[in-house]
C-alpha atoms as a PDB file:
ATOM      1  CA  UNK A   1       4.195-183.670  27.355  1.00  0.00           C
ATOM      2  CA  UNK A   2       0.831-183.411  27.942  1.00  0.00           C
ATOM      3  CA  UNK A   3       1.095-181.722  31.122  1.00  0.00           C
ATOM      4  CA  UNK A   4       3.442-179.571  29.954  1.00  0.00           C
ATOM      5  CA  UNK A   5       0.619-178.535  27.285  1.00  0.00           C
ATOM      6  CA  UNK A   6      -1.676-177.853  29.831  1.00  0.00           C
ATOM      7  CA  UNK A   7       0.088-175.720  32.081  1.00  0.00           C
ATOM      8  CA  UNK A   8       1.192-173.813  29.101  1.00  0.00           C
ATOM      9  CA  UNK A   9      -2.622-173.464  28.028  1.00  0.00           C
ATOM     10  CA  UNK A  10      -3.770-172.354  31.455  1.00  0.00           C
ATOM     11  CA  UNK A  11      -0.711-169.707  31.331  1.00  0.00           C
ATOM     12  CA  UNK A  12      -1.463-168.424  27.872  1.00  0.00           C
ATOM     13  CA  UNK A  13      -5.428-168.173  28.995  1.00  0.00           C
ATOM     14  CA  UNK A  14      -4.819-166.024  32.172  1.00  0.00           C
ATOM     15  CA  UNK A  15      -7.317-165.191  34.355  1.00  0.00           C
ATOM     16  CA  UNK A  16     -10.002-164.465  31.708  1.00  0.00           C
ATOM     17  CA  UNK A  17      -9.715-167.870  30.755  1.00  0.00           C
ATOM     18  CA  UNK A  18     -11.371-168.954  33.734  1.00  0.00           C
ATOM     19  CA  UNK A  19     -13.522-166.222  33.765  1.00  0.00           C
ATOM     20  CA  UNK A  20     -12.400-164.374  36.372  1.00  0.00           C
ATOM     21  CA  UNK A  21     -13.395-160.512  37.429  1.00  0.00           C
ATOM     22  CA  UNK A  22      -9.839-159.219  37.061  1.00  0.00           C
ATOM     23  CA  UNK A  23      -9.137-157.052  34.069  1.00  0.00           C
ATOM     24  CA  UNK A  24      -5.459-157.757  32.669  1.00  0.00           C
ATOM     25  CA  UNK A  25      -2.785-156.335  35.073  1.00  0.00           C
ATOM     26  CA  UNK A  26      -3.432-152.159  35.322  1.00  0.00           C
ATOM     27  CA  UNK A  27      -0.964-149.537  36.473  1.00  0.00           C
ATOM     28  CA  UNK A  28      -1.695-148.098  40.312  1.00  0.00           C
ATOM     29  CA  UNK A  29      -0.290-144.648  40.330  1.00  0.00           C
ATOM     30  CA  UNK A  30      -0.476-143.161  43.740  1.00  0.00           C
ATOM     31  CA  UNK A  31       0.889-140.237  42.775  1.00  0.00           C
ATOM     32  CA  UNK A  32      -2.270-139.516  40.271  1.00  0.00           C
ATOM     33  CA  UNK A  33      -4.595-140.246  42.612  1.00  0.00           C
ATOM     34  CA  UNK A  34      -2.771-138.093  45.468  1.00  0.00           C
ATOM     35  CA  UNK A  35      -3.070-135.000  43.097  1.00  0.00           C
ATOM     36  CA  UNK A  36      -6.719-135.068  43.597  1.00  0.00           C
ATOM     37  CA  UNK A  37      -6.827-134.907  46.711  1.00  0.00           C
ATOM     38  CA  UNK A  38      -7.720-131.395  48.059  1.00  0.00           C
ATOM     39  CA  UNK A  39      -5.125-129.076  49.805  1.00  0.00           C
ATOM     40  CA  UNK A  40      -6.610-129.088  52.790  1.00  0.00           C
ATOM     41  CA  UNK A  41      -6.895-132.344  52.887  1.00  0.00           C
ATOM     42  CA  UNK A  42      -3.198-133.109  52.302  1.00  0.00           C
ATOM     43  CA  UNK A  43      -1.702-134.031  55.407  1.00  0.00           C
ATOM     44  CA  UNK A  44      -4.439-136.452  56.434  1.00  0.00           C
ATOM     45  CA  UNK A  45      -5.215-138.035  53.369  1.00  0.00           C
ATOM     46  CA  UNK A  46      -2.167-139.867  51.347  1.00  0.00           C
ATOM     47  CA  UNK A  47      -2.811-142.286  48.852  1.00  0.00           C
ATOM     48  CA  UNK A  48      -0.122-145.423  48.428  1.00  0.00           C
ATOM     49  CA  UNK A  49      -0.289-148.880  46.961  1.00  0.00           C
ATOM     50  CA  UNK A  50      -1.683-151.499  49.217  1.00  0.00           C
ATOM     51  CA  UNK A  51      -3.136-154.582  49.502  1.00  0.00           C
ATOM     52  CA  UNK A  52      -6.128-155.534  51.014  1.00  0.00           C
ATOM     53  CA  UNK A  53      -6.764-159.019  51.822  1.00  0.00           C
ATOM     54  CA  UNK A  54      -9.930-160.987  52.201  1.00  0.00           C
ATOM     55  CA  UNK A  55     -10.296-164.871  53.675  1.00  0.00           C
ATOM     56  CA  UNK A  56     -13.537-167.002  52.431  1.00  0.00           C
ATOM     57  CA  UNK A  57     -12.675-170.233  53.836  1.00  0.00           C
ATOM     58  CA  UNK A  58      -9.003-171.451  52.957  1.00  0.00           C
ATOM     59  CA  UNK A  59      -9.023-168.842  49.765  1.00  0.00           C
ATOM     60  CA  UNK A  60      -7.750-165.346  50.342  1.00  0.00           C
ATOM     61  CA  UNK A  61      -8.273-162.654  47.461  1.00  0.00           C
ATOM     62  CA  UNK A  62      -5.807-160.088  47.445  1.00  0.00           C
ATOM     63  CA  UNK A  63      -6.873-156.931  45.886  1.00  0.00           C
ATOM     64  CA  UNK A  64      -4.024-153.870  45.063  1.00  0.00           C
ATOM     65  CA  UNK A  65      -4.796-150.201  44.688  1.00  0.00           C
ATOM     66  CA  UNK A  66      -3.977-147.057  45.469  1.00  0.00           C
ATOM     67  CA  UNK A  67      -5.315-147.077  48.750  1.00  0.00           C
ATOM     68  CA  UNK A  68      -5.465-144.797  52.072  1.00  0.00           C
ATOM     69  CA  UNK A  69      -1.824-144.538  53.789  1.00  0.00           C
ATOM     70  CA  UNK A  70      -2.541-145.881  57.873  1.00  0.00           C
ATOM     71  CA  UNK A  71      -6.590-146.738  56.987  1.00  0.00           C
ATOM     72  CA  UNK A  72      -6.708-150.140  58.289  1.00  0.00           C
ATOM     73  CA  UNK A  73      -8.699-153.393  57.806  1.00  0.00           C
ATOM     74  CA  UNK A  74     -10.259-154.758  60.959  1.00  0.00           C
ATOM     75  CA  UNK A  75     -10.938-157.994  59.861  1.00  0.00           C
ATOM     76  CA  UNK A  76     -10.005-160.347  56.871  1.00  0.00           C
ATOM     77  CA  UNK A  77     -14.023-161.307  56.288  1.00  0.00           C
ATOM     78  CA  UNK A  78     -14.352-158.041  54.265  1.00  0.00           C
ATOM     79  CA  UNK A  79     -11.754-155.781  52.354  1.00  0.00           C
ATOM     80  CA  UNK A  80     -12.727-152.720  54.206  1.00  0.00           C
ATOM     81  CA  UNK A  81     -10.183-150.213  55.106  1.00  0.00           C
ATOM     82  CA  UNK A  82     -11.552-147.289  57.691  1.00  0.00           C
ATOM     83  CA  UNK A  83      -9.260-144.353  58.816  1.00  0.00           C
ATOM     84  CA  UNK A  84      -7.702-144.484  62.245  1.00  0.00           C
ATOM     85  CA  UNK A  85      -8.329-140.880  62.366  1.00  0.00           C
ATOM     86  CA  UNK A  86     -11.462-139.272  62.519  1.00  0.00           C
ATOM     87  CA  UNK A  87     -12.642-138.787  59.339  1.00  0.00           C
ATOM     88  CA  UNK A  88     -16.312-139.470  60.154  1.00  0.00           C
ATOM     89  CA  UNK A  89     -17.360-142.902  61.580  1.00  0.00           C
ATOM     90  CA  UNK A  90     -18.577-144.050  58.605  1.00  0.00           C
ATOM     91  CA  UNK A  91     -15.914-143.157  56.375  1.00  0.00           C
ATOM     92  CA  UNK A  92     -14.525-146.254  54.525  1.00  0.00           C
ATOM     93  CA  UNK A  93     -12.836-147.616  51.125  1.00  0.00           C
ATOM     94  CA  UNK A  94     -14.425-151.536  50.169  1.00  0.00           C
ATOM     95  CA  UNK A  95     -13.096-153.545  47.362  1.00  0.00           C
ATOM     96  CA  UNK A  96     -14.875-156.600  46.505  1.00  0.00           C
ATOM     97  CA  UNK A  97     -16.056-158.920  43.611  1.00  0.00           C
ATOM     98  CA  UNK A  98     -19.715-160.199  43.009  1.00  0.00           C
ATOM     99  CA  UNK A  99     -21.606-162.424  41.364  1.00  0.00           C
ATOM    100  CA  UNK A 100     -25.510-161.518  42.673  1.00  0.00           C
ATOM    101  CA  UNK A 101     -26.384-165.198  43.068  1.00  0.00           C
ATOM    102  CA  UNK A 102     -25.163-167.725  41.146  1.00  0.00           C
ATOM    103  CA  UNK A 103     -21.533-166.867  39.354  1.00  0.00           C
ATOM    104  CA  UNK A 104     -21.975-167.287  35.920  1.00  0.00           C
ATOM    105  CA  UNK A 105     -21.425-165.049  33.150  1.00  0.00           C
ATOM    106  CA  UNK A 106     -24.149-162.671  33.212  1.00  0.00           C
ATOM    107  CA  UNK A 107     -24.749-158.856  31.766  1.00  0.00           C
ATOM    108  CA  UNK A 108     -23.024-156.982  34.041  1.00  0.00           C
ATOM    109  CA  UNK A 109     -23.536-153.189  33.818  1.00  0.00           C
ATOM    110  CA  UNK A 110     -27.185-154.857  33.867  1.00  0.00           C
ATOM    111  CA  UNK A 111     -26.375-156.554  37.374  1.00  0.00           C
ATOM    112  CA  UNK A 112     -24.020-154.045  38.795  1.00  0.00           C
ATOM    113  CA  UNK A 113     -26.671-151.374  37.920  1.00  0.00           C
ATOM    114  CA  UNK A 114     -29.283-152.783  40.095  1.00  0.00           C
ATOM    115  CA  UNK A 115     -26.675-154.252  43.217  1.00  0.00           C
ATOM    116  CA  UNK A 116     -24.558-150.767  43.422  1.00  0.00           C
ATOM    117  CA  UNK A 117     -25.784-147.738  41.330  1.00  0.00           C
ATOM    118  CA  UNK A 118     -29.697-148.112  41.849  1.00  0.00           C
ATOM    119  CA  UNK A 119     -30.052-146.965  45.151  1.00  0.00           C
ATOM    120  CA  UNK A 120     -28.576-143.352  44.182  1.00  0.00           C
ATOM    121  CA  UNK A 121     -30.938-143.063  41.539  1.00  0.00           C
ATOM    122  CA  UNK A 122     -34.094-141.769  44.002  1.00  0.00           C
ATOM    123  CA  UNK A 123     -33.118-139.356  46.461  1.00  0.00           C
ATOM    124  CA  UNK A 124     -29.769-138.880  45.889  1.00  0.00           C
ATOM    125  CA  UNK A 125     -28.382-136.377  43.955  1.00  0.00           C
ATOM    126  CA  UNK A 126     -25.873-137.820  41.190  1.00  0.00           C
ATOM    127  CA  UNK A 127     -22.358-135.857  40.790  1.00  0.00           C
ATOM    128  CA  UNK A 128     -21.095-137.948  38.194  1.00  0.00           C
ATOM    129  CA  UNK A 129     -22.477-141.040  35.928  1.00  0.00           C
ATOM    130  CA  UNK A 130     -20.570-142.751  33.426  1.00  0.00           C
ATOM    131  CA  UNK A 131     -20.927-145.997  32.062  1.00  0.00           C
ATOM    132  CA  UNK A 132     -18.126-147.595  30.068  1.00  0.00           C
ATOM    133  CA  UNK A 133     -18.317-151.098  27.928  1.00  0.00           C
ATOM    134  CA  UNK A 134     -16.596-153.154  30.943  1.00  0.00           C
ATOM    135  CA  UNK A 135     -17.078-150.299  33.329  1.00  0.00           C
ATOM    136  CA  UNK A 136     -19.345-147.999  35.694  1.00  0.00           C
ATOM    137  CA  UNK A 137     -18.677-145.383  37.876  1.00  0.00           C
ATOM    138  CA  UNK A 138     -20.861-143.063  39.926  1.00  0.00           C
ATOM    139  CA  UNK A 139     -20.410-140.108  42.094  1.00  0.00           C
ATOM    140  CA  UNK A 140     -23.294-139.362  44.194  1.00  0.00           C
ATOM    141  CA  UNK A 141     -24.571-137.486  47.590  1.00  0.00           C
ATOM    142  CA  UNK A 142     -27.119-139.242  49.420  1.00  0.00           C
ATOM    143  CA  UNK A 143     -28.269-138.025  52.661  1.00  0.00           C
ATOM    144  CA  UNK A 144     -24.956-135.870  54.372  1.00  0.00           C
ATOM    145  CA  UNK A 145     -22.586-138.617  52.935  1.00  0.00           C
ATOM    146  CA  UNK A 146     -21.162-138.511  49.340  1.00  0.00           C
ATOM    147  CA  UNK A 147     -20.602-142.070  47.766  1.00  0.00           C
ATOM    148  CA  UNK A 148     -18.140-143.244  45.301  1.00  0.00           C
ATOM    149  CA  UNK A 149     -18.948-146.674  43.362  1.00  0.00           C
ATOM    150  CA  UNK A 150     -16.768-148.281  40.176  1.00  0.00           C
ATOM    151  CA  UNK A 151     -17.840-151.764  38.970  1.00  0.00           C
ATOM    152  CA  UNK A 152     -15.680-153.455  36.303  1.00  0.00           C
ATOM    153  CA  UNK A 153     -15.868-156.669  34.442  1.00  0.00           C
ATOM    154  CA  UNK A 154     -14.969-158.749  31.685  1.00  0.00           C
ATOM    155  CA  UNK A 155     -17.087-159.978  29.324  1.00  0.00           C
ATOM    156  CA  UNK A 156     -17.923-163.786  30.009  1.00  0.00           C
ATOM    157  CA  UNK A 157     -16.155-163.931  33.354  1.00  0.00           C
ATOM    158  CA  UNK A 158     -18.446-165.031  36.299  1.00  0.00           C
ATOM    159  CA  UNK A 159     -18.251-161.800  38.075  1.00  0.00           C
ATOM    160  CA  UNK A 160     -17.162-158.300  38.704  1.00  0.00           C
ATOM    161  CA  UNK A 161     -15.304-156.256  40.649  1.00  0.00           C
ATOM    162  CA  UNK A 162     -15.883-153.612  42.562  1.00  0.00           C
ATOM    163  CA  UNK A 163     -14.965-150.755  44.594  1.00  0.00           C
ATOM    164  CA  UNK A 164     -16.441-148.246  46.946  1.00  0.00           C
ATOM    165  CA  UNK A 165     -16.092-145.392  49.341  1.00  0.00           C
ATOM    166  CA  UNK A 166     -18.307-144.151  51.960  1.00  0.00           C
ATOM    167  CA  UNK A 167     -17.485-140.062  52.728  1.00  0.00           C
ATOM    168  CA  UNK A 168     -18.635-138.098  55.105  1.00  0.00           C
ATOM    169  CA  UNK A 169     -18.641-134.053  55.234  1.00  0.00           C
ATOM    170  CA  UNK A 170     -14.739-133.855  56.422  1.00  0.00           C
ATOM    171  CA  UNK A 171     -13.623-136.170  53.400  1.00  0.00           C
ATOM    172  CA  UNK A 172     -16.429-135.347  50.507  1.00  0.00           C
ATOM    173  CA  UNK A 173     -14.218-132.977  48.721  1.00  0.00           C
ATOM    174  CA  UNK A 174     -11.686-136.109  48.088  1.00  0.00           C
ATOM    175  CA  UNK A 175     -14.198-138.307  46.166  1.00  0.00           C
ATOM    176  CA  UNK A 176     -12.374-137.545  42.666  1.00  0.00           C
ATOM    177  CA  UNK A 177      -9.294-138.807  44.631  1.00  0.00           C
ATOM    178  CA  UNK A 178     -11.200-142.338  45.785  1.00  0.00           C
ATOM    179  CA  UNK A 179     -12.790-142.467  42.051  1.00  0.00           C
ATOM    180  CA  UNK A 180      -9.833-142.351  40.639  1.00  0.00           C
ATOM    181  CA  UNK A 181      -8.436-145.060  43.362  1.00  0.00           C
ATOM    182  CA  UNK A 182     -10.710-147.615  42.470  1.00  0.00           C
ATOM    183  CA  UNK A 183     -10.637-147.504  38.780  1.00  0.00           C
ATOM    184  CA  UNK A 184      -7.029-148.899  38.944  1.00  0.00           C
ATOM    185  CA  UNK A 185      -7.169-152.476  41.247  1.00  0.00           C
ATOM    186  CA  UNK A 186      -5.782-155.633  40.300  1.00  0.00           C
ATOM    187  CA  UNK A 187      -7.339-158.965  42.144  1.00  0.00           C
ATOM    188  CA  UNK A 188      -5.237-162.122  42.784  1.00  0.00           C
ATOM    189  CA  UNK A 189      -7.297-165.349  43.917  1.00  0.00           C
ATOM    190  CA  UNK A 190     -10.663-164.708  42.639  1.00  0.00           C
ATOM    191  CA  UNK A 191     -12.208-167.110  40.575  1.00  0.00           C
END
């Protein structure tokens, strides 16, 4: 009986009980994010739902979003997708979760603030800005590549999420596309 208690408790908690990053389950709509892509960039750029793996160790995190149709990951250290086609060499699409330091419930629009919106605050020039109560997400230019970065937490879990694309000139016009990309991701594994 007891057991059967506890694995009902650890059920009814869900991830949030164990502080986890991921929000409850969210609905990835491809289709959404496809309509924001520019015309011209139609035929090279199709959003579908993936899911990006990453492998710390023996633990693999499996992230799912709308995500780049034939991007791939080249390697399972980092949930990076890049384009196969040239879309610019730096062109890429991360998902992630962190923690800066140790992982313990912590503010987080404080901490995501200075790890991944910061740096477009001097010399960049900011498209779009908003801050939510469990979310952030910036458009920016920087240099000749346009940025898109969401963070998202809980409150109380022991880190966030977050999600990023890198665009250069022949992709920039799709970074309401990407925005719109990462602000619907569920993670499985993270802790």
């Amino acid at each position: 009986m007891k057991h059967f208690l506890l694995a009902v408790s650890l059920v009814a908690c869900g991830k949030s009980g164990r502080g986890d990053s991921a929000a409850p389950a969210v609905k990835i709509d491809p289709a959404a994010v496809n309509a924001l892509v520019p015309a011209d960039l139609k035929d090279k750029l199709v959003f579908e739902q993936r899911e990006v793996k990453e492998e710390r160790g023996k633990k693999t995190i499996t992230y799912t979003l709308a995500g780049p149709k034939d991007w791939v990951q080249d390697g399972m250290m980092f949930a990076k997708l890049k384009p196969k086609t040239d879309m610019g060499f730096m062109t890429s699409l991360d998902v992630g979760t962190n923690c800066d330091g140790t992982c313990e419930p912590k503010d987080w629009a404080k901490t995501s603030e200075k790890v991944d919106f910061a740096q477009f605050r001097e010399g960049g020039k900011i498209i779009k800005d908003e801050l939510g109560k469990t979310s952030h997400l910036m458009i920016a230019e920087k240099g000749d590549k346009t940025y898109v970065r969401y963070a998202s937490w809980t409150d109380g879990a022991r880190r966030y999420s977050t999600c990023g694309a890198t665009l250069e000139a022949q992709v920039a016009a799709a970074a309401p596309a990407f925005a719109k990309a990462c602000e619907a991701m569920s993670i499985k594994g993270a802790d």
